[in-house]
N, C-alpha and C. Protein backbone atom coordinates (compact mmCIF):
# COMPACT_ATOMS: atom_id res chain seq x y z
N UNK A 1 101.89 5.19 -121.11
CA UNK A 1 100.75 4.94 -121.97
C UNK A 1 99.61 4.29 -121.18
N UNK A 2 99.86 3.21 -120.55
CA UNK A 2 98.88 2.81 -119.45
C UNK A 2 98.57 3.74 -118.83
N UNK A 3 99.19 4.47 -117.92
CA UNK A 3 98.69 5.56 -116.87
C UNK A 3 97.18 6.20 -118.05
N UNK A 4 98.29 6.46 -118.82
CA UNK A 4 96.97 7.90 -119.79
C UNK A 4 95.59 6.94 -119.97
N UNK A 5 95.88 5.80 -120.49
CA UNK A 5 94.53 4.98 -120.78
C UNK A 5 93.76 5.07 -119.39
N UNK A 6 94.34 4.73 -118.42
CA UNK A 6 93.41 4.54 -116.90
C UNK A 6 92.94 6.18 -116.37
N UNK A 7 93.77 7.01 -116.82
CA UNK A 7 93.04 8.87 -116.69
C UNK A 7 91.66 8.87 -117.72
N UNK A 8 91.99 8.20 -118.35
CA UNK A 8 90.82 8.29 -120.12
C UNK A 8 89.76 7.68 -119.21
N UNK A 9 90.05 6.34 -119.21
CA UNK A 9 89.07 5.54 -118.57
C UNK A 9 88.08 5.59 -117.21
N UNK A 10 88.61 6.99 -116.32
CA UNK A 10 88.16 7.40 -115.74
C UNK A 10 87.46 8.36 -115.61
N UNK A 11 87.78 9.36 -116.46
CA UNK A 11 86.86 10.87 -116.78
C UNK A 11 85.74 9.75 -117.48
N UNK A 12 85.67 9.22 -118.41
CA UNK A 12 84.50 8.58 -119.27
C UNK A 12 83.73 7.74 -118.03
N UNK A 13 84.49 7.00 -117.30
CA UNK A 13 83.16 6.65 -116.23
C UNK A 13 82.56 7.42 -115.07
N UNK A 14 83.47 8.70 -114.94
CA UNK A 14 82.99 9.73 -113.92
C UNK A 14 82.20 10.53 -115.09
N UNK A 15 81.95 10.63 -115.99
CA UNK A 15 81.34 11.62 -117.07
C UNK A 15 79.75 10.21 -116.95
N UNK A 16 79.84 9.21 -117.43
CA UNK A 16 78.56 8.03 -117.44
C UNK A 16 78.15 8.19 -116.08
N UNK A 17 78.30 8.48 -115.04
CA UNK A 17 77.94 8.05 -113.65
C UNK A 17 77.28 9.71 -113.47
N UNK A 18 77.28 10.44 -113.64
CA UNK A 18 76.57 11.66 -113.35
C UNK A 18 74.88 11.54 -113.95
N UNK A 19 74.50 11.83 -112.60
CA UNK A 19 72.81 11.46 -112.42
C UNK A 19 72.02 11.98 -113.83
N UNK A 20 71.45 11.29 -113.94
CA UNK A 20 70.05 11.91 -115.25
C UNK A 20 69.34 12.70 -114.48
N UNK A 21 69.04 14.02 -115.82
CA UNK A 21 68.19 14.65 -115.05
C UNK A 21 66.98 15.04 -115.41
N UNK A 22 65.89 14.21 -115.24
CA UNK A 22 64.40 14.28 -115.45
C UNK A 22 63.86 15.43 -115.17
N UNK A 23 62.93 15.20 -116.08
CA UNK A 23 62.14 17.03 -116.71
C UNK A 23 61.44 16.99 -116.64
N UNK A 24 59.92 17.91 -116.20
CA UNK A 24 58.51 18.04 -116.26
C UNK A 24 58.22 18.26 -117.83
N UNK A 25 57.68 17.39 -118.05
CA UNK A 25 56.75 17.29 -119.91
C UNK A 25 57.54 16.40 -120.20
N UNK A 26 58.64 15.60 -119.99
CA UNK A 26 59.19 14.69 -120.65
C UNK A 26 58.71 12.87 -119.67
N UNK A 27 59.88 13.31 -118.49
CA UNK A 27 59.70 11.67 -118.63
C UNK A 27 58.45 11.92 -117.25
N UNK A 28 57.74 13.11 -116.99
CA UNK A 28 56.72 12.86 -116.06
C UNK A 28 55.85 14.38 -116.20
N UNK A 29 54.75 14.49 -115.57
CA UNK A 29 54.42 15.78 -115.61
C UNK A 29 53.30 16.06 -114.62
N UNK A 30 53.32 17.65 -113.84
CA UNK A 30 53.15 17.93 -112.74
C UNK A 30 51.60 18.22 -112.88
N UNK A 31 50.68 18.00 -111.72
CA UNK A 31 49.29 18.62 -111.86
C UNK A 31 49.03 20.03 -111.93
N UNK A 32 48.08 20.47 -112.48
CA UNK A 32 48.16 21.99 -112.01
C UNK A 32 47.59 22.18 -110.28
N UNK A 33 47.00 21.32 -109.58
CA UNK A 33 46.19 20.97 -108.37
C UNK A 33 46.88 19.83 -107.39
N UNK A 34 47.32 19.98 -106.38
CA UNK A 34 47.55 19.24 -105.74
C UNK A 34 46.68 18.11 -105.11
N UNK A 35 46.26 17.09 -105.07
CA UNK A 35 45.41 16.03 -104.97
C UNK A 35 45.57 15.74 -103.58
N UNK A 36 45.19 15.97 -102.58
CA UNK A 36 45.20 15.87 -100.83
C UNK A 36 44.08 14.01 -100.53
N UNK A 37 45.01 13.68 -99.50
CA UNK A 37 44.37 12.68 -99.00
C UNK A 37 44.40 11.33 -99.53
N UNK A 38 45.61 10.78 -100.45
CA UNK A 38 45.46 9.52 -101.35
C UNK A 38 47.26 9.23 -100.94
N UNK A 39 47.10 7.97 -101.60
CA UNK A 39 48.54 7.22 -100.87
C UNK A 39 49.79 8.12 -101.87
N UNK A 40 50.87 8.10 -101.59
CA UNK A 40 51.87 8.70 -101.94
C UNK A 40 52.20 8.22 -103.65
N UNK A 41 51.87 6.71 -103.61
CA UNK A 41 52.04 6.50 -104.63
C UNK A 41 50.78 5.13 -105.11
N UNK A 42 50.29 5.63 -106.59
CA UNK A 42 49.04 5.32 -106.80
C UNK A 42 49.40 4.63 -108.74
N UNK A 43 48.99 3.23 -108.46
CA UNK A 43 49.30 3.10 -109.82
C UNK A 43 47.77 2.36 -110.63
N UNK A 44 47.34 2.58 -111.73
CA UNK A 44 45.94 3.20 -112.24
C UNK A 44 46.24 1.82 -113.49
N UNK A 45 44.95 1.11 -113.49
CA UNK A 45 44.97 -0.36 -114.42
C UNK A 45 44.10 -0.63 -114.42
N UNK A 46 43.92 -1.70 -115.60
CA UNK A 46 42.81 -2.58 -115.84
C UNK A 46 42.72 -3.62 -116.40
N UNK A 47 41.99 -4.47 -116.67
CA UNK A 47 42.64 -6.26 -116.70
C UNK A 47 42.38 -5.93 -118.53
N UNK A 48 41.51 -5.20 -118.46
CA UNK A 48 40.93 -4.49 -120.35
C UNK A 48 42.04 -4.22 -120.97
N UNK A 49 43.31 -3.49 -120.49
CA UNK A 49 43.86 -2.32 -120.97
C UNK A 49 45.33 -3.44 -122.06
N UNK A 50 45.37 -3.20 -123.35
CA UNK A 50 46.61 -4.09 -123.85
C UNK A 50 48.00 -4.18 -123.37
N UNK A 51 48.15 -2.52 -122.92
CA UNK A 51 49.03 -1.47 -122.38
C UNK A 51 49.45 -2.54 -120.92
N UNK A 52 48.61 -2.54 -119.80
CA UNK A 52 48.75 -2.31 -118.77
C UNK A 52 49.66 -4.14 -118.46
N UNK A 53 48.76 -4.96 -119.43
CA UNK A 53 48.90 -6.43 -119.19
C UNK A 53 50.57 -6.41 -119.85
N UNK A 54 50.56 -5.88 -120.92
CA UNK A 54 52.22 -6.12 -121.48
C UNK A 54 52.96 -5.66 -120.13
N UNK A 55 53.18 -4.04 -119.69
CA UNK A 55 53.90 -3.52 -118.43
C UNK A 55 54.04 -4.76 -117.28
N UNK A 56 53.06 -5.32 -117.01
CA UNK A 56 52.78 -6.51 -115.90
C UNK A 56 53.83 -7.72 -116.43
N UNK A 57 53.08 -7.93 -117.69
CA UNK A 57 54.02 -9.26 -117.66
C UNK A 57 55.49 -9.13 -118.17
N UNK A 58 56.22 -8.01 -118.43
CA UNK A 58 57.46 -8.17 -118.67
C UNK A 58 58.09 -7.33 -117.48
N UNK A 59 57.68 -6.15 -116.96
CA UNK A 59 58.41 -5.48 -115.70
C UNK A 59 58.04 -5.86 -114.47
N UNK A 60 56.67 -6.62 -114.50
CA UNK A 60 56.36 -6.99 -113.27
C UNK A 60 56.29 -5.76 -112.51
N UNK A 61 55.71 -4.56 -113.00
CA UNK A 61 55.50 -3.30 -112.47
C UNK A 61 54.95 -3.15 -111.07
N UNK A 62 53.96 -3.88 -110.33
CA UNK A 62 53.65 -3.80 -109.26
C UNK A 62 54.24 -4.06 -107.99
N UNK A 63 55.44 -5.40 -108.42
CA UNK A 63 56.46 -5.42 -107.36
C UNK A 63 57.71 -4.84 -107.54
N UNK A 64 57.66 -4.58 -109.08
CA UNK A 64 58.87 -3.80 -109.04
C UNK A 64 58.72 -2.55 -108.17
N UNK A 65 57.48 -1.47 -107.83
CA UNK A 65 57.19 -0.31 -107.15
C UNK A 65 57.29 -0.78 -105.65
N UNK A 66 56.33 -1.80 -105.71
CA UNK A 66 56.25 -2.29 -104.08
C UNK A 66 57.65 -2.44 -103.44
N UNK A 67 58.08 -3.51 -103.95
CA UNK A 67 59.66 -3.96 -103.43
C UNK A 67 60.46 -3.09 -103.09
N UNK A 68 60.44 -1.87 -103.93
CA UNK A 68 61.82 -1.00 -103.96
C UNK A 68 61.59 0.11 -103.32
N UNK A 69 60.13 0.72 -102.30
CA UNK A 69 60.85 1.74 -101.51
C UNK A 69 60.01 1.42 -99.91
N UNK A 70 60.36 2.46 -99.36
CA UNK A 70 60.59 2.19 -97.19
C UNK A 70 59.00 1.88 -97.48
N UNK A 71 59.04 1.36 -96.21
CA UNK A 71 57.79 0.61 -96.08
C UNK A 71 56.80 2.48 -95.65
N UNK A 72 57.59 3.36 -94.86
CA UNK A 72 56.72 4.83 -94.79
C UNK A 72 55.85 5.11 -95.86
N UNK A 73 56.21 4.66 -96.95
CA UNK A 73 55.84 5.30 -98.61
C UNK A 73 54.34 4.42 -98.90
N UNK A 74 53.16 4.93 -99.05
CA UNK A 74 52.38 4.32 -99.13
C UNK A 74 51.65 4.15 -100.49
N UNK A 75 51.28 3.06 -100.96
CA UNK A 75 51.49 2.69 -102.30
C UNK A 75 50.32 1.76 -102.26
N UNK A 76 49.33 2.10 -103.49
CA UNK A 76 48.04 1.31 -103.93
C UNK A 76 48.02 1.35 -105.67
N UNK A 77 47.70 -0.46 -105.70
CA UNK A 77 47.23 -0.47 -107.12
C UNK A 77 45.43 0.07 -107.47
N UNK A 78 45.49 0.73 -108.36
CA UNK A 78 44.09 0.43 -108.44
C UNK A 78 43.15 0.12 -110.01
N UNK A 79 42.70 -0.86 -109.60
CA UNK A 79 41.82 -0.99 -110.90
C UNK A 79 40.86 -0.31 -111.61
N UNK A 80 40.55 0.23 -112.33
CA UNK A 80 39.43 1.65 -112.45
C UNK A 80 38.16 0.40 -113.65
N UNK A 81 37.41 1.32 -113.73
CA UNK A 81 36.44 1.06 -114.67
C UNK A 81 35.87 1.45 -115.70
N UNK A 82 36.77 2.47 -116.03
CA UNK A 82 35.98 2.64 -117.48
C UNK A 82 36.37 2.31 -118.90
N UNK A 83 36.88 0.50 -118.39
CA UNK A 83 37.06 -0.01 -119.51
C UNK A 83 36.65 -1.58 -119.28
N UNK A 84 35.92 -2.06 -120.12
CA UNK A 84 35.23 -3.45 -119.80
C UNK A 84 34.16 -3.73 -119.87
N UNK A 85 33.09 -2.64 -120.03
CA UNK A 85 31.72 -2.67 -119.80
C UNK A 85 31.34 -3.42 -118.40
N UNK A 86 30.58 -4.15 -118.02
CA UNK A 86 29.55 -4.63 -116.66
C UNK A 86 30.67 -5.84 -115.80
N UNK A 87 31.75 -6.09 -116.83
CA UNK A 87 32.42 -6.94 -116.25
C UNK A 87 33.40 -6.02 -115.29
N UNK A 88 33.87 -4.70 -115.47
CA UNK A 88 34.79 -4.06 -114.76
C UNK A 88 34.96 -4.25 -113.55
N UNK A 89 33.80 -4.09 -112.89
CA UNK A 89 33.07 -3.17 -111.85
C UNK A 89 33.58 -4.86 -111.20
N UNK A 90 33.14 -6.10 -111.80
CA UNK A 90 33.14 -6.70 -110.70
C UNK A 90 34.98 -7.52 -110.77
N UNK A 91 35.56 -7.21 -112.05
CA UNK A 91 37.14 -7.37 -111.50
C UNK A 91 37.81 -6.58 -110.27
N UNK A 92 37.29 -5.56 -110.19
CA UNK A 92 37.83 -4.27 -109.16
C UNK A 92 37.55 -5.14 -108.07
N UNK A 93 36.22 -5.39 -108.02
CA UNK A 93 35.71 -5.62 -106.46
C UNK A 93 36.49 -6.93 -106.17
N UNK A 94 37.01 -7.35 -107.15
CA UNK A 94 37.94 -9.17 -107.01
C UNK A 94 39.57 -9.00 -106.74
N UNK A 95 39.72 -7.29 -107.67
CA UNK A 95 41.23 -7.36 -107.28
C UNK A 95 41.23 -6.85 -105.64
N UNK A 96 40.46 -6.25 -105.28
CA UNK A 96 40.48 -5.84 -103.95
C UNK A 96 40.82 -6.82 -103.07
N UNK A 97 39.78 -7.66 -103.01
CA UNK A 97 39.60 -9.22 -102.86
C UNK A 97 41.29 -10.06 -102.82
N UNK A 98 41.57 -9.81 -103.92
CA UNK A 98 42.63 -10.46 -103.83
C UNK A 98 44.13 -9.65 -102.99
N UNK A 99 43.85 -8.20 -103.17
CA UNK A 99 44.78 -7.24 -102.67
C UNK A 99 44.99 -7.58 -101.13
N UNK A 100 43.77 -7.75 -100.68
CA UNK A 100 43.17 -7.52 -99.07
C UNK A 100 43.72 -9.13 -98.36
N UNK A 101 43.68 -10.21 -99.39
CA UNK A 101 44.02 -11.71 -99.31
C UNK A 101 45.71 -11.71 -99.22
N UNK A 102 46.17 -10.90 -100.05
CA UNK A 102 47.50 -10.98 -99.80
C UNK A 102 47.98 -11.61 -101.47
N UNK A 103 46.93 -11.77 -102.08
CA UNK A 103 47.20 -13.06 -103.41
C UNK A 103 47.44 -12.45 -104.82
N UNK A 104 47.30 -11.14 -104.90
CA UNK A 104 47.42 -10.57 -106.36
C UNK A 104 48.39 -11.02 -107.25
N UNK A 105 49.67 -11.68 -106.72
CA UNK A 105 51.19 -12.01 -107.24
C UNK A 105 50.26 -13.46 -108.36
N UNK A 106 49.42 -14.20 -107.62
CA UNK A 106 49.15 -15.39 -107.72
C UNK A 106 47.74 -15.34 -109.00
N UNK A 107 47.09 -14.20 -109.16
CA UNK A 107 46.10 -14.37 -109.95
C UNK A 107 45.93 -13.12 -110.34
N UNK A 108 46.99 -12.05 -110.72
CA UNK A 108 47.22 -10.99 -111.45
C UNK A 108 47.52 -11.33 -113.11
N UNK A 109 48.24 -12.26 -113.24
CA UNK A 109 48.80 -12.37 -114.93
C UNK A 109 47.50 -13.51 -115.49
N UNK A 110 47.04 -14.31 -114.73
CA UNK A 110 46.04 -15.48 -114.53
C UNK A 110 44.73 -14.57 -115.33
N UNK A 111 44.47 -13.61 -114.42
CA UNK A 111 42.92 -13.04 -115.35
C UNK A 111 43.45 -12.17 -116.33
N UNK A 112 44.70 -11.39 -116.61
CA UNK A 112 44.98 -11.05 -117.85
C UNK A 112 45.08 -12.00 -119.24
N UNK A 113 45.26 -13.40 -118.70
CA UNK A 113 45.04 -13.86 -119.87
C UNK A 113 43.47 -14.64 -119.97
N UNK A 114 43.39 -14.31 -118.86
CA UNK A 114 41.47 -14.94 -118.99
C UNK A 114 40.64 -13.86 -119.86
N UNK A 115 41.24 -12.41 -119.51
CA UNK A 115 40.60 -11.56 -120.74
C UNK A 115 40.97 -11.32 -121.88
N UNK A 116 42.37 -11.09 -122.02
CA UNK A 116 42.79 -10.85 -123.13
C UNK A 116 43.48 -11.75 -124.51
N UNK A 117 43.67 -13.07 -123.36
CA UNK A 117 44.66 -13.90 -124.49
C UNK A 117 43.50 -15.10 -125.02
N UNK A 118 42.78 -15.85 -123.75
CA UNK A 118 41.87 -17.05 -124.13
C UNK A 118 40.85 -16.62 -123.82
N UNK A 119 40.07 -15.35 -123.63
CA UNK A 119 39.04 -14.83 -123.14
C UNK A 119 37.67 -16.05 -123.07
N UNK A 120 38.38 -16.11 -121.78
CA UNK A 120 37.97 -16.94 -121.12
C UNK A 120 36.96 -16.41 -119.44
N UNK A 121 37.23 -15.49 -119.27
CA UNK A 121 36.58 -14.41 -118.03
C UNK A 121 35.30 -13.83 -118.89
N UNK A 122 34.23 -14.40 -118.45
CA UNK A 122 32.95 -13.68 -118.57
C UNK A 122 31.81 -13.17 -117.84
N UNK A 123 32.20 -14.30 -116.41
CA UNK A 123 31.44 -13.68 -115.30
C UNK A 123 32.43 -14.18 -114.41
N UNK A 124 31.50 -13.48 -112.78
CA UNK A 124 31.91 -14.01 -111.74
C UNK A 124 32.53 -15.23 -111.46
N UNK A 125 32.24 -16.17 -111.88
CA UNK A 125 32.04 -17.30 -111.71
C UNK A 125 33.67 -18.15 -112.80
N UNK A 126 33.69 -17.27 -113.18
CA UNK A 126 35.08 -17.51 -113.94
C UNK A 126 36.42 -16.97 -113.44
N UNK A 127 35.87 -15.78 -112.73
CA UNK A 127 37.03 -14.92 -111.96
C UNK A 127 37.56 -16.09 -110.70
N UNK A 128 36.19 -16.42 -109.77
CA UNK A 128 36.64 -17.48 -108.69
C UNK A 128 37.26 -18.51 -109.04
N UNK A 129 36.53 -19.05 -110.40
CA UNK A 129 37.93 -20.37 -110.40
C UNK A 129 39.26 -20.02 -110.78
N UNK A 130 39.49 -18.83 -111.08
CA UNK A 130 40.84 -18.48 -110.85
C UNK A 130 41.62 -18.35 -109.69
N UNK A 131 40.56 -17.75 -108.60
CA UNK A 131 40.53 -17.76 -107.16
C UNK A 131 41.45 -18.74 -106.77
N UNK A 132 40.43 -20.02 -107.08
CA UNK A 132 40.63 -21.34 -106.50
C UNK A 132 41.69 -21.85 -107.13
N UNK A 133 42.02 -21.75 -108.52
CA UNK A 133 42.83 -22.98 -109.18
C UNK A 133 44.30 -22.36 -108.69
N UNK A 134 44.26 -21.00 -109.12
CA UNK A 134 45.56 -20.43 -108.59
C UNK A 134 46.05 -20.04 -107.34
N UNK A 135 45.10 -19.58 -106.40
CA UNK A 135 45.20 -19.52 -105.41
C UNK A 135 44.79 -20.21 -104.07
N UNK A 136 43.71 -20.98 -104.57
CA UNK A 136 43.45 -21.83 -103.08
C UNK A 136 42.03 -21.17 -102.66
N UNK A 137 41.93 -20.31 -102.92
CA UNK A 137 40.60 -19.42 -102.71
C UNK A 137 39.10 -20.16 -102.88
N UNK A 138 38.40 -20.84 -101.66
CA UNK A 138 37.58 -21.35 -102.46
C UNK A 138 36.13 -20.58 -102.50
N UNK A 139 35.14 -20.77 -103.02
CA UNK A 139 33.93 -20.10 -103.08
C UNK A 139 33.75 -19.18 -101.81
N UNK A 140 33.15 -20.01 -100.94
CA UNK A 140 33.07 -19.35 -99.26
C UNK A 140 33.46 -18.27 -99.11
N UNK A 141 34.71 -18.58 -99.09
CA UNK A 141 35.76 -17.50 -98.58
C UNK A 141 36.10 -16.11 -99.60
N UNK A 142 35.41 -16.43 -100.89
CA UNK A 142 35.12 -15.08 -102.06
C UNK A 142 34.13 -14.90 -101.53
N UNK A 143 33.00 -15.69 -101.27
CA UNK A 143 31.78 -14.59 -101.42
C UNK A 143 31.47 -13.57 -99.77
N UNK A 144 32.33 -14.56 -99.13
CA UNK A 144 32.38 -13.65 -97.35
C UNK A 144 32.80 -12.20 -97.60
N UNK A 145 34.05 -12.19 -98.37
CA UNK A 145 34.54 -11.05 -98.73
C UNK A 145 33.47 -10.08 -99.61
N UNK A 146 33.47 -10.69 -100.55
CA UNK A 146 32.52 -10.21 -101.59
C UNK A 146 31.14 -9.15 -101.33
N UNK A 147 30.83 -10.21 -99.66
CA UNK A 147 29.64 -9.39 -99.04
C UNK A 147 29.98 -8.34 -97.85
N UNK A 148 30.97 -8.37 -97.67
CA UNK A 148 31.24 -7.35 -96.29
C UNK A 148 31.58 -6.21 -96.18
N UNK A 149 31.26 -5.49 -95.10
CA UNK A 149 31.49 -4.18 -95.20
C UNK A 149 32.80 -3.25 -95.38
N UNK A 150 33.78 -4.49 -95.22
CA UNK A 150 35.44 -3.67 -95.42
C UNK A 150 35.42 -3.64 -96.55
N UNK A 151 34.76 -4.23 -97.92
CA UNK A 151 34.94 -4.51 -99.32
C UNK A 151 33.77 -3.22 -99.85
N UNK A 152 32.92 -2.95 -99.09
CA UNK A 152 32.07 -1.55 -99.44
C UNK A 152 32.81 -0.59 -98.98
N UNK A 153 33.65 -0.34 -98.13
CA UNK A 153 34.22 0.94 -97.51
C UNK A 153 35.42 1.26 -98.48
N UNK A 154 36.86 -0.12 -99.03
CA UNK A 154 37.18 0.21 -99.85
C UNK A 154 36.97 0.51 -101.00
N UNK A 155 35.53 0.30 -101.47
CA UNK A 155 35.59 0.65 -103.25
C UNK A 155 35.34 2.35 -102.92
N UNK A 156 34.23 2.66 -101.89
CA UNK A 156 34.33 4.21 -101.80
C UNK A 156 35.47 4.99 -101.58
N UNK A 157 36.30 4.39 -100.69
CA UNK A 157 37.95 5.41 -100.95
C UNK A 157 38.48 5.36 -102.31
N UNK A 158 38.61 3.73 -102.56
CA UNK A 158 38.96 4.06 -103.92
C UNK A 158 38.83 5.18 -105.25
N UNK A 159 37.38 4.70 -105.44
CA UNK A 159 36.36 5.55 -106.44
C UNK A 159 36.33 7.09 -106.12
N UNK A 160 36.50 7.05 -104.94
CA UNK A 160 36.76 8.79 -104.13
C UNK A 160 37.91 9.49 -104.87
N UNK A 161 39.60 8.08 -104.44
CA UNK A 161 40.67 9.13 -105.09
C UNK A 161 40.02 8.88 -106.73
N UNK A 162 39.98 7.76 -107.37
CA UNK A 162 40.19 7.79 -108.87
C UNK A 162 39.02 8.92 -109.12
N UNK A 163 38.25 9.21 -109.10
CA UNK A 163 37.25 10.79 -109.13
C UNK A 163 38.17 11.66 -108.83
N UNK A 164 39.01 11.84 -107.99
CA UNK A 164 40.23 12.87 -107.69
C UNK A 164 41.40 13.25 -108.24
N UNK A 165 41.49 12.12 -109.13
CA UNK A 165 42.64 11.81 -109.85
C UNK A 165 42.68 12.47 -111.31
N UNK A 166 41.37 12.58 -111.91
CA UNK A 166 41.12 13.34 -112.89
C UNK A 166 41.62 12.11 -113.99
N UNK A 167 41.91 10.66 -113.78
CA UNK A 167 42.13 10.22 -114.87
C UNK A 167 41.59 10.17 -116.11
N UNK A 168 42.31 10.13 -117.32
CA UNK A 168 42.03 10.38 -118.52
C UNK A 168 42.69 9.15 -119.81
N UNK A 169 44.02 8.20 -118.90
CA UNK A 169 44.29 7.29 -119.82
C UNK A 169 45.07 6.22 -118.64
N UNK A 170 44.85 5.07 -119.26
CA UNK A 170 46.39 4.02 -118.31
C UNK A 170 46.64 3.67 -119.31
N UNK A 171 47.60 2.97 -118.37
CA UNK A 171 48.45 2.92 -117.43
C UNK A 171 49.37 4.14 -117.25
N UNK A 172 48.83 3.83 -115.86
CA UNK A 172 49.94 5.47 -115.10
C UNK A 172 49.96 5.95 -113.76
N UNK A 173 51.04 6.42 -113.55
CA UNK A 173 50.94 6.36 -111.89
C UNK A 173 51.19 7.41 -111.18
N UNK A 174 50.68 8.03 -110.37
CA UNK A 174 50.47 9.40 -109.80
C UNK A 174 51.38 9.06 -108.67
N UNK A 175 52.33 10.24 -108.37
CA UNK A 175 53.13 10.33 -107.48
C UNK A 175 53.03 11.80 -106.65
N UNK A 176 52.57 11.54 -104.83
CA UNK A 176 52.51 12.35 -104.24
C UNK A 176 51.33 13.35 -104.24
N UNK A 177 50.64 12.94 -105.34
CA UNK A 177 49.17 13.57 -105.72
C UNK A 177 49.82 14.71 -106.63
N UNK A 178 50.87 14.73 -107.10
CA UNK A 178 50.91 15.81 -108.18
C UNK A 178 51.39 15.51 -109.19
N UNK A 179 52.55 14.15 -109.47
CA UNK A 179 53.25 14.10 -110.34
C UNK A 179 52.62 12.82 -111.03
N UNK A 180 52.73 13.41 -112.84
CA UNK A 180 52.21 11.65 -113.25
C UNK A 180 53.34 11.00 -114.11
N UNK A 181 53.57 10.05 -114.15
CA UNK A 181 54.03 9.35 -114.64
C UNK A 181 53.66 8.39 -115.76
N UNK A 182 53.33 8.79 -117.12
CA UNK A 182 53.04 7.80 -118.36
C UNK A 182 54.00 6.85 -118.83
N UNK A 183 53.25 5.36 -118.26
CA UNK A 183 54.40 4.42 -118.76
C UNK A 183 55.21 3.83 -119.96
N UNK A 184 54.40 4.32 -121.07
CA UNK A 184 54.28 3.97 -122.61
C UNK A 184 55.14 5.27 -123.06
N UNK A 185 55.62 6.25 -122.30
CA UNK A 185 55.99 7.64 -122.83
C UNK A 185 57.69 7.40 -122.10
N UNK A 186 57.49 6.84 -121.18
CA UNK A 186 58.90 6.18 -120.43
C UNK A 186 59.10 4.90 -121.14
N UNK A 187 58.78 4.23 -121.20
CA UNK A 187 59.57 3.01 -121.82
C UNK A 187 60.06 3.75 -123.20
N UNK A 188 59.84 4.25 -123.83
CA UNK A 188 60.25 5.36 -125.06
C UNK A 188 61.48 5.67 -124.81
N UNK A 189 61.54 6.50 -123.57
CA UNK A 189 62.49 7.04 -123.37
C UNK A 189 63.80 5.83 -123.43
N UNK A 190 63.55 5.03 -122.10
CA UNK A 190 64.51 3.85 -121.60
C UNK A 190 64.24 2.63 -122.68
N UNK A 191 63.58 2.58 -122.66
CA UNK A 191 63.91 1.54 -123.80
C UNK A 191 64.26 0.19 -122.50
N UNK A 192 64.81 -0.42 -123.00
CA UNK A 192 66.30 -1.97 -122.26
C UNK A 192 66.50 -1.30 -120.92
N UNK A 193 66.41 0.06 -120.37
CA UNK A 193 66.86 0.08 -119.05
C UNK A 193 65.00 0.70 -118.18
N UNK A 194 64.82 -0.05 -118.54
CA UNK A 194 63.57 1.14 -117.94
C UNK A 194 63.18 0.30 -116.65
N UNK A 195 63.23 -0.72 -116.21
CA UNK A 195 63.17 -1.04 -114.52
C UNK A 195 64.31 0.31 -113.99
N UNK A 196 65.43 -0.21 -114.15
CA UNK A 196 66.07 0.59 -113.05
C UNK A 196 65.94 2.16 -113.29
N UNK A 197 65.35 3.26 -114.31
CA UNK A 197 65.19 4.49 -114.08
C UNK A 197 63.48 4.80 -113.82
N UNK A 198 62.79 3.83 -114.03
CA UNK A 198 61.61 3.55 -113.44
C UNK A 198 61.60 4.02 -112.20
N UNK A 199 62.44 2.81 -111.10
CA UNK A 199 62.28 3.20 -109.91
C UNK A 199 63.17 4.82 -109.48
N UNK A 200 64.18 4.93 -110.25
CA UNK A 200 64.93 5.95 -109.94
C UNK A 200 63.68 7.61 -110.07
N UNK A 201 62.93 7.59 -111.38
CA UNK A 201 62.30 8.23 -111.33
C UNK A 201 61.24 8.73 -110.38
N UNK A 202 60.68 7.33 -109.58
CA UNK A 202 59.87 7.17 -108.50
C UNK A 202 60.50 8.03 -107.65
N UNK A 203 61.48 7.18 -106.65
CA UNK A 203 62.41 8.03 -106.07
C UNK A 203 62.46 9.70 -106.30
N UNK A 204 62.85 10.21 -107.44
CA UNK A 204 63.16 11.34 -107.80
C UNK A 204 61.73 12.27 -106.87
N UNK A 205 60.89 11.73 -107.66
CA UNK A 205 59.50 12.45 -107.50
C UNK A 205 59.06 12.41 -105.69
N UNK A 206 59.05 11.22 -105.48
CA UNK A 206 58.74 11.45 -103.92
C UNK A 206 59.39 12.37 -102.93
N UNK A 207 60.81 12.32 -103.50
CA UNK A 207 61.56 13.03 -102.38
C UNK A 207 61.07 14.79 -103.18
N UNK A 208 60.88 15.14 -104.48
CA UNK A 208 60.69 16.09 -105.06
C UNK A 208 59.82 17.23 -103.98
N UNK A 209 59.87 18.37 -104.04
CA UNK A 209 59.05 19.45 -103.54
C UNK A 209 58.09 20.07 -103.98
């Protein structure tokens, strides 16, 4: 009787352990155009978006992507603008700022609730003391950045792929320049497991043909 229970107990975990198998129109879907010249993996936000700030503060989506594949795999957040009105334009140029600093971990959830929870972010000048209080960042050293030419060269690549990208909604993340990934259409799916088929899905797609 034991033996039979431990045969049972094994087809049922060799039957659970056989890979999921993700579908184009379901948990991702393919471009009709291949998108040439942008990082392998590209994830599309905004400090505006209700969507994007929930994903952040409970999956911690940006290191969950970062963390989990070879350093070969090249991977950019990017902030877009066509949500925020006059304030957008200059969060982008701050997350850069902060991307390029090394500090996004430190004043990523910080201006989501400066916009959305105590809206409290109304200008410049509100973004830096976030700079500073959370990060150490003081004036100077924002506005050096703020003015230089590595901070003009990236918003044009940027603005280059997101024009390339054909976006139409976020949060969402383009994989390999063909595949997209809707995060609100996946958490659906996964529900309670959606970190770990998150990244699995990632995975899936990069190595994909």
């Amino acid at each position: 009787m034991k033996k039979m229970f431990i045969i049972l107990l094994s087809i049922i975990l060799s039957f659970n352990a056989v890979a999921y198998e993700f579908k184009n129109g379901r948990e991702y879907t393919q471009t009709k155009k291949i998108i040439h010249n942008i990082p392998n993996i590209i994830e599309f936000f905004s400090f505006f978006c209700p969507y994007c700030y929930e994903f952040e503060k409970i999956h911690h989506i940006q290191y969950l992507t970062k963390n989990n594949f070879k350093k070969n795999i090249s991977f950019q957040k990017y902030h877009v603008n066509f949500l925020g009105g006059k304030l957008s334009p200059i969060l982008t140029k701050s997350w850069i700022i902060a991307q390029q600093m090394g500090i996004e971990k430190k004043i990523i959830l910080p201006i989501f609730q400066g916009i959305q929870d105590t809206h409290t972010i109304h200008n410049i000048n509100d973004i830096k003391k976030i700079f500073k209080n959370k990060a150490g960042i003081n004036e100077n050293q924002f506005n050096n950045f703020w003015n230089s030419l590595t901070l003009k060269i990236l918003i044009k690549k940027i603005n280059q792929d997101i024009k390339k990208s054909h976006l139409d909604h976020i949060p969402m993340i383009l994989i390999n320049g063909k595949y997209i990934i809707d995060y609100d259409k996946l958490e659906k799916i996964f529900h309670k497991n959606f970190s770990k088929k998150y990244i699995e899905l990632i995975n899936f797609l990069i190595q994909k043909k």
